[in-house]
Protein backbone atom coordinates (compact mmCIF):
# COMPACT_ATOMS: atom_id res chain seq x y z
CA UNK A 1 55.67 34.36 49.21
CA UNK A 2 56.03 37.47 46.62
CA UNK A 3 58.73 35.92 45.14
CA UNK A 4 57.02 32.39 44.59
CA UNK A 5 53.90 34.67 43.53
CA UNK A 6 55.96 36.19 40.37
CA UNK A 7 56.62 32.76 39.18
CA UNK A 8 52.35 32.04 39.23
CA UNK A 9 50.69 31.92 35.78
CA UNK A 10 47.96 33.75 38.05
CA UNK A 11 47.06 33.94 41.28
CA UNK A 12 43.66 33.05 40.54
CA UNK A 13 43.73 30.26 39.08
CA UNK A 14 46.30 28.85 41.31
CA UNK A 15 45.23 25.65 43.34
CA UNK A 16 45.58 25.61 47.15
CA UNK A 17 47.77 22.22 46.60
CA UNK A 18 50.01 24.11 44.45
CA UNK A 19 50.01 27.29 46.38
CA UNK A 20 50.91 25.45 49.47
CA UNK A 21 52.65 22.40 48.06
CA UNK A 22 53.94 22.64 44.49
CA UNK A 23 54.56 26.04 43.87
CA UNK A 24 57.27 26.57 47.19
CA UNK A 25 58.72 23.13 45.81
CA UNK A 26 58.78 24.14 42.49
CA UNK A 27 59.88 27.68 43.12
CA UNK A 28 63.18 26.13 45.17
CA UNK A 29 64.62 24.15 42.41
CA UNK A 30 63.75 26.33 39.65
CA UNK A 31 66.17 28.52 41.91
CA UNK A 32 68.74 25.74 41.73
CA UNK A 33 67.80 25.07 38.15
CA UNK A 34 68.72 29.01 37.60
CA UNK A 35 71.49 28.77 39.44
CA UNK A 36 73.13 26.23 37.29
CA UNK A 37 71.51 28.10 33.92
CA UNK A 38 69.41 24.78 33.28
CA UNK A 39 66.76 25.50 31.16
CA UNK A 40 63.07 24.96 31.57
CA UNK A 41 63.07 22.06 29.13
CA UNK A 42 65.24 20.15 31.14
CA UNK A 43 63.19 20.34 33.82
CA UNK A 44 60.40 19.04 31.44
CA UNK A 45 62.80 16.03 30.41
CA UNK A 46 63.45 15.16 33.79
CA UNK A 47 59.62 15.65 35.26
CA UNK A 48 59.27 12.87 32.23
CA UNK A 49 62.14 10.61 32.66
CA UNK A 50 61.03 10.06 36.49
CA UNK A 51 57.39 9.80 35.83
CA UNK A 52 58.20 7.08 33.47
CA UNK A 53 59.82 5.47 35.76
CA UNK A 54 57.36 5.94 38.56
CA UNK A 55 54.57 4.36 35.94
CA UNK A 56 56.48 0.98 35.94
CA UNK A 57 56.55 0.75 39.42
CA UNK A 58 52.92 0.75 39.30
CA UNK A 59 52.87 -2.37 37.58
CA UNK A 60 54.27 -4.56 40.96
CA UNK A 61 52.16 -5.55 43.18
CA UNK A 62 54.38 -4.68 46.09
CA UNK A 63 54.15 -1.98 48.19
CA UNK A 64 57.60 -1.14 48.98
CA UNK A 65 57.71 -0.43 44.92
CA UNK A 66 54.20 1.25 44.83
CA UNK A 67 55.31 3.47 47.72
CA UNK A 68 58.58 3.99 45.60
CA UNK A 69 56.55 4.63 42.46
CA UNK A 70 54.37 7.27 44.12
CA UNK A 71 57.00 9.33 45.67
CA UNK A 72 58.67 9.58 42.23
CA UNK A 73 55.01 10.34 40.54
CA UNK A 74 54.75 13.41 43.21
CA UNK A 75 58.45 14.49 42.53
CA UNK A 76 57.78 14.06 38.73
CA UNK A 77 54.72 16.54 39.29
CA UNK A 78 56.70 18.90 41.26
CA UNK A 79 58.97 19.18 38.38
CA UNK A 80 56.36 19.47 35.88
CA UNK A 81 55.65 22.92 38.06
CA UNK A 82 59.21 23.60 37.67
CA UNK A 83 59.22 23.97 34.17
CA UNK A 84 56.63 26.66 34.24
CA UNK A 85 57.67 28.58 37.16
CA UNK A 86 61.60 28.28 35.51
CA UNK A 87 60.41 30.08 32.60
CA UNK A 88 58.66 33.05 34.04
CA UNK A 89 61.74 33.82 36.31
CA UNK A 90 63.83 33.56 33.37
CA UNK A 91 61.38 35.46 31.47
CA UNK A 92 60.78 32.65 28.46
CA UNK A 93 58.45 32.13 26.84
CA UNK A 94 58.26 29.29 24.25
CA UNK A 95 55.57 27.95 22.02
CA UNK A 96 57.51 24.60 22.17
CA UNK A 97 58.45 24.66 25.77
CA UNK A 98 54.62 25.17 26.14
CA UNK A 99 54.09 21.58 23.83
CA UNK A 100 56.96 19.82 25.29
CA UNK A 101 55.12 20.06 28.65
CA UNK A 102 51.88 19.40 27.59
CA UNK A 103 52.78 16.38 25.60
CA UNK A 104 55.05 14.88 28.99
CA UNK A 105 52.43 15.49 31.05
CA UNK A 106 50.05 12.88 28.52
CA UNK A 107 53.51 10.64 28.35
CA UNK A 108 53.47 10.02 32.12
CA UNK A 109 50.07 8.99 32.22
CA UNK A 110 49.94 7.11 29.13
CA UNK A 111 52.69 4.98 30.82
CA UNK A 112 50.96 4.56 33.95
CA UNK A 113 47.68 3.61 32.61
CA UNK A 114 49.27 1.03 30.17
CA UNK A 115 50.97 -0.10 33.25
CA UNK A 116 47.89 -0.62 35.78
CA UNK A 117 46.51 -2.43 32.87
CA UNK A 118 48.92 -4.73 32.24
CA UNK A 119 49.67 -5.18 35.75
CA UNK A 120 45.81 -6.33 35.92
CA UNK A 121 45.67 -8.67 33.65
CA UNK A 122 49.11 -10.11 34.49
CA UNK A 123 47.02 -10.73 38.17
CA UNK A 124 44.59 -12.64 36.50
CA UNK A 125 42.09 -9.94 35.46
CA UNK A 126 39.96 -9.88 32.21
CA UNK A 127 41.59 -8.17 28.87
CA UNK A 128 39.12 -5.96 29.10
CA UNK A 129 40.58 -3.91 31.48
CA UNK A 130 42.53 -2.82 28.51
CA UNK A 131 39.26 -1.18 27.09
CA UNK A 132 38.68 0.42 30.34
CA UNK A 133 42.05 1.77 30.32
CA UNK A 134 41.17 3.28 26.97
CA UNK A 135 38.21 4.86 27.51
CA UNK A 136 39.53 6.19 30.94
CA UNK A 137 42.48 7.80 29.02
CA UNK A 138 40.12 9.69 26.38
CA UNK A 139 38.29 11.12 28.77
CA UNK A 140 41.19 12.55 30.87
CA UNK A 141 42.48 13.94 27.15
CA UNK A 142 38.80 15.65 27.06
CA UNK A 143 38.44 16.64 30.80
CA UNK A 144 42.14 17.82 31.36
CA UNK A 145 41.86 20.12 27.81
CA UNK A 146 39.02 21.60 29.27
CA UNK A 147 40.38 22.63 32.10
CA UNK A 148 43.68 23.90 30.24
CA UNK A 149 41.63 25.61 27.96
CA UNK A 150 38.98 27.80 29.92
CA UNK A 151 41.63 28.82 32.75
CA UNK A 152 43.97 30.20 30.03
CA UNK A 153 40.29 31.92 28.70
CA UNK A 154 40.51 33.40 32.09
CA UNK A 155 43.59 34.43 32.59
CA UNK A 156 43.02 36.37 29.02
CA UNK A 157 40.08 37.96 29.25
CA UNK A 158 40.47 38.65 33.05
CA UNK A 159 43.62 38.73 34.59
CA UNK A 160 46.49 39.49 31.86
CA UNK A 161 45.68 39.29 27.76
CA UNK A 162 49.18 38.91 27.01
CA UNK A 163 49.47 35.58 29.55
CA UNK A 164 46.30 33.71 27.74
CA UNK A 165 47.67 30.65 26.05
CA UNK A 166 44.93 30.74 23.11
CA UNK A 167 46.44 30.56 20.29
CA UNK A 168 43.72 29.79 17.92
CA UNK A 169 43.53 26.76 15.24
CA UNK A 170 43.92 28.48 12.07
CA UNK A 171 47.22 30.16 13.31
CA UNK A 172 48.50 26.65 14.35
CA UNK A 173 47.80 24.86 11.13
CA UNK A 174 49.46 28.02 9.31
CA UNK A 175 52.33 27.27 11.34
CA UNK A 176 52.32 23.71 11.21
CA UNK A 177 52.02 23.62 6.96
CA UNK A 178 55.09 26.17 7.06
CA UNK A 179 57.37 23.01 8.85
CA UNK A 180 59.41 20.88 6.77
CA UNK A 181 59.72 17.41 7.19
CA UNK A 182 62.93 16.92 6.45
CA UNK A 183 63.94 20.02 8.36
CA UNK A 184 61.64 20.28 11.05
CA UNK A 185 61.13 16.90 11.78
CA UNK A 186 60.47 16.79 15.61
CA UNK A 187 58.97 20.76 15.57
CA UNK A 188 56.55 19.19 12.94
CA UNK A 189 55.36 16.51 14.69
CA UNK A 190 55.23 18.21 18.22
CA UNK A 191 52.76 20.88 16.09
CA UNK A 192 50.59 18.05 14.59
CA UNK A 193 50.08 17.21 18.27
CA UNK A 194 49.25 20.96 19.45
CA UNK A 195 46.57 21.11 16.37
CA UNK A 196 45.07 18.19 17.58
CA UNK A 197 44.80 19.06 21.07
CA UNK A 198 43.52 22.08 20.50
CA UNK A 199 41.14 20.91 17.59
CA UNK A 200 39.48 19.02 20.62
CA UNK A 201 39.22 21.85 23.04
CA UNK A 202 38.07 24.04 20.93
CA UNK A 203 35.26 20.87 19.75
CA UNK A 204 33.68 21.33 23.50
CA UNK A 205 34.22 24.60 23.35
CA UNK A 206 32.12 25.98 20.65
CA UNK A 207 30.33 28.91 22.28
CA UNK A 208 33.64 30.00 23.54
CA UNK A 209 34.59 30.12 19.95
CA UNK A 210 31.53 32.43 19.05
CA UNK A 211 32.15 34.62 21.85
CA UNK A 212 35.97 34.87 20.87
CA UNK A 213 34.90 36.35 17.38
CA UNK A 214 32.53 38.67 19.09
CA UNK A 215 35.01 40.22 21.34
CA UNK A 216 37.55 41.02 18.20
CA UNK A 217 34.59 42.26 16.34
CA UNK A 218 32.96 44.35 19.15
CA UNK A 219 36.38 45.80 21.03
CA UNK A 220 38.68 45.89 17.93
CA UNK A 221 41.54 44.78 19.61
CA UNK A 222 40.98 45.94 22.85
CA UNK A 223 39.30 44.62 25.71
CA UNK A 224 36.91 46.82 28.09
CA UNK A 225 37.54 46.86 32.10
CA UNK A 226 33.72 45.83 31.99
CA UNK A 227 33.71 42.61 29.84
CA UNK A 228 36.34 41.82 31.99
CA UNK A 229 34.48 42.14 35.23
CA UNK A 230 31.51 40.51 33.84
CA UNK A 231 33.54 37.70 32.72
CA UNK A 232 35.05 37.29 36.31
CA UNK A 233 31.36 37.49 37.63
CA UNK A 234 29.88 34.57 35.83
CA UNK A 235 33.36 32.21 35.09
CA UNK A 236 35.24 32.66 38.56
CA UNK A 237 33.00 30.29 40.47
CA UNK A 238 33.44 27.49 37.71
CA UNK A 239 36.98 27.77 38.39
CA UNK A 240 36.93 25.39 41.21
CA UNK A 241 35.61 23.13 39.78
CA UNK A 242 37.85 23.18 36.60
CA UNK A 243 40.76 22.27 39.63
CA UNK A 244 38.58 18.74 39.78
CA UNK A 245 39.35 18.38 36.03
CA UNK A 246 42.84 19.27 36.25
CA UNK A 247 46.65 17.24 37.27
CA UNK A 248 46.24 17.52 41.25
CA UNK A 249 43.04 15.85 42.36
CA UNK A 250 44.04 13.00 39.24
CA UNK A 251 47.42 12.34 41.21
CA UNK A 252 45.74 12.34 44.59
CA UNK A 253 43.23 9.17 43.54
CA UNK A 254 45.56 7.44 41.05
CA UNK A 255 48.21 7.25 44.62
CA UNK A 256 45.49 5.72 46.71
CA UNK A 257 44.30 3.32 44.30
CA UNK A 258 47.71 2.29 43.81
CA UNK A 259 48.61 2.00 47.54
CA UNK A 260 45.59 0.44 48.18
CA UNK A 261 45.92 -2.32 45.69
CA UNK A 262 43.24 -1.41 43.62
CA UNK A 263 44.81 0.79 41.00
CA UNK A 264 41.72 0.08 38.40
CA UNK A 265 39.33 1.96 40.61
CA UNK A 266 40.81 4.93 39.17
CA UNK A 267 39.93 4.34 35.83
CA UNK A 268 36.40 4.32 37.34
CA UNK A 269 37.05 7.19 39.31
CA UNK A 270 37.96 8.94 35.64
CA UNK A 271 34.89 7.98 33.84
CA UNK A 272 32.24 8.15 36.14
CA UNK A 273 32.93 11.53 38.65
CA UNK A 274 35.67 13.24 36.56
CA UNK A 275 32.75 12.77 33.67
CA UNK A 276 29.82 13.98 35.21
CA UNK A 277 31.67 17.26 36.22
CA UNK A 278 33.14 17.40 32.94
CA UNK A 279 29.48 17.07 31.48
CA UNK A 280 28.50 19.75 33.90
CA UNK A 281 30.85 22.01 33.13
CA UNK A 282 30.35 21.69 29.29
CA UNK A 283 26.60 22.83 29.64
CA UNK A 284 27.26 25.37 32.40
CA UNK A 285 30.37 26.94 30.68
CA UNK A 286 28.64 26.90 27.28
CA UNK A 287 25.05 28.94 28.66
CA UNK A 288 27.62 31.30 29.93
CA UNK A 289 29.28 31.73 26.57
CA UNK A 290 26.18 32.84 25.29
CA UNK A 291 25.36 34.95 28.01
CA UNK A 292 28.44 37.18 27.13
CA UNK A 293 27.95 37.14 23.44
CA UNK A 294 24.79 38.55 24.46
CA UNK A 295 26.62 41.00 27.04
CA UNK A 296 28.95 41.98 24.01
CA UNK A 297 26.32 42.37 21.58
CA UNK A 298 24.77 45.47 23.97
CA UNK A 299 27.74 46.83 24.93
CA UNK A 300 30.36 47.38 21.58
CA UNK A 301 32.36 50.34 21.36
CA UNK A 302 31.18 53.29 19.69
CA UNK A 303 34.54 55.53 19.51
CA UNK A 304 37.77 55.13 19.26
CA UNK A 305 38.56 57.65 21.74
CA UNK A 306 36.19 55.25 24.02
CA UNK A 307 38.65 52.21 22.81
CA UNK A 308 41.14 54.36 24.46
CA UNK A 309 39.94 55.47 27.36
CA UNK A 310 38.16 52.20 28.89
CA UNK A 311 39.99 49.68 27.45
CA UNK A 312 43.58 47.71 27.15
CA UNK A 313 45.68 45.63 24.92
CA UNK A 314 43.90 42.44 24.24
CA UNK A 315 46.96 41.16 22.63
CA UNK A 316 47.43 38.61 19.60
């Protein structure tokens, strides 16, 4: 279990699922992976190229192929905890490893909703499923960011600063106008698509934003041992419930729908309880937001020898 535990983004924010389930699956092919010096974009194309494929089986309304098509949507997850748990035994880090995953794991569920709605209407079911479908799939881009977003806030201001995926907008549109068509085709479009995702976190996010700014003011760089604890105190209980918002729970439901024969009841599943913990969250996480800037503002830094003694690296 310590090895699998090296290969965690962080132990706290690990779901049971994946500490029981994905991670020991992951962990044994990214040893095979290794062992044949794959990389951890292969494992990417592959967690893609199978979740495609499981997305079309979702369209038949048999359940030998439904059965087929979940399987490969579990095995497709499994591998999309491959990628990440590749990299940190290899010790890689890459910004467009980081998109390259992010953007698969919207590809296979793009595909599947398109193909639950299809597959409705094709069964005699109204077009306007397709809106359904839609809406259901804007919401997940909201809900799942959110997730993404304040775990990674965790994991930086609590756990490890230099792990935090954060990188903030300004920085990503600097890199993004520095890309050349011509010459950076694909990198330019895969960083259009990282601006925008992040453009939308960061919209429901906008306390977190002030708070961000308040900790680089107040700690110069640095981050006190005791913003950290307070930020455990008041965030680590939300963190369960940011699990509801993230891939597992979403794979659990959209399998039983589909084995059931009722594969749209997901889509309601997404927009009404997904939503109202998402809404939840938004207010709860924001009042906390403030709470710290408040913390932050009564507790800044008045030496650097202080800096030095009480704090570490906050990193870029």
């Amino acid at each position: 279990m310590r090895q699998i535990g090296s290969t965690y983004k962080a132990a706290e924010v690990e779901e049971t699922l994946d500490i029981y389930f994905y991670r020991p699956l992951g962990y044994l092919i990214a040893r095979f992976f290794h062992a044949l010096r794959l990389t951890p974009n292969v494992a990417t194309i592959l967690s893609i190229a199978i979740g495609l494929v499981s997305g079309h089986l979702f369209y038949y309304r048999d359940f030998t192929l439904n059965a087929l098509g979940v399987a490969l949507f579990i095995f497709s997850d499994i591998l999309d905890s491959t990628d990440g748990q590749l990299a940190r035994m290899m010790n890689i880090r890459s910004l467009y490893g980081r998109i390259l995953d992010g953007i698969g794991g919207n590809i296979i569920f793009t595909n599947a909703y398109i193909h639950i709605g299809i597959r409705t209407i094709a069964s005699g079911g109204s077009p306007l499923v397709l809106i359904l479908m839609v809406a259901a799939a804007l919401c997940h881009s909201v809900q799942s960011g959110l997730a993404d977003y304040y775990r990674n806030a965790y994991i930086r201001y609590v756990v490890n600063p230099t792990k935090g995926e954060l990188d903030g907008l300004e920085w990503i549109r600097d890199q993004y106008a520095e890309l050349h068509w011509g010459r950076d085709f694909f990198k330019k479009i895969a960083m259009r698509l990282y601006l925008n995702y992040t453009a939308e976190q960061q919209a429901f996010a906008k306390g977190f934003q002030v708070l961000r700014r308040k900790v680089s003011e107040a700690y110069r760089g640095n981050i006190p041992t005791s913003f950290s604890e307070e930020y455990r105190r008041l965030n680590k209980p939300l963190l369960k419930y940011y699990t509801v918002l993230a891939v597992n729970l979403r794979v659990i439901v959209m399998c039983v729908t589909i084995l059931i024969g009722q594969p749209t009841w997901y889509f309601w599943f997404e927009l009404t309880v997904l939503n109202v913990v998402a809404f939840a969250l938004i207010r709860t996480q924001e009042s906390r937001n403030y709470q710290l800037v408040r913390w932050t503002e009564t507790h800044k830094l008045t030496t650097l020898d202080e800096s030095l003694r009480v704090c570490r690296p906050l990193g870029s």
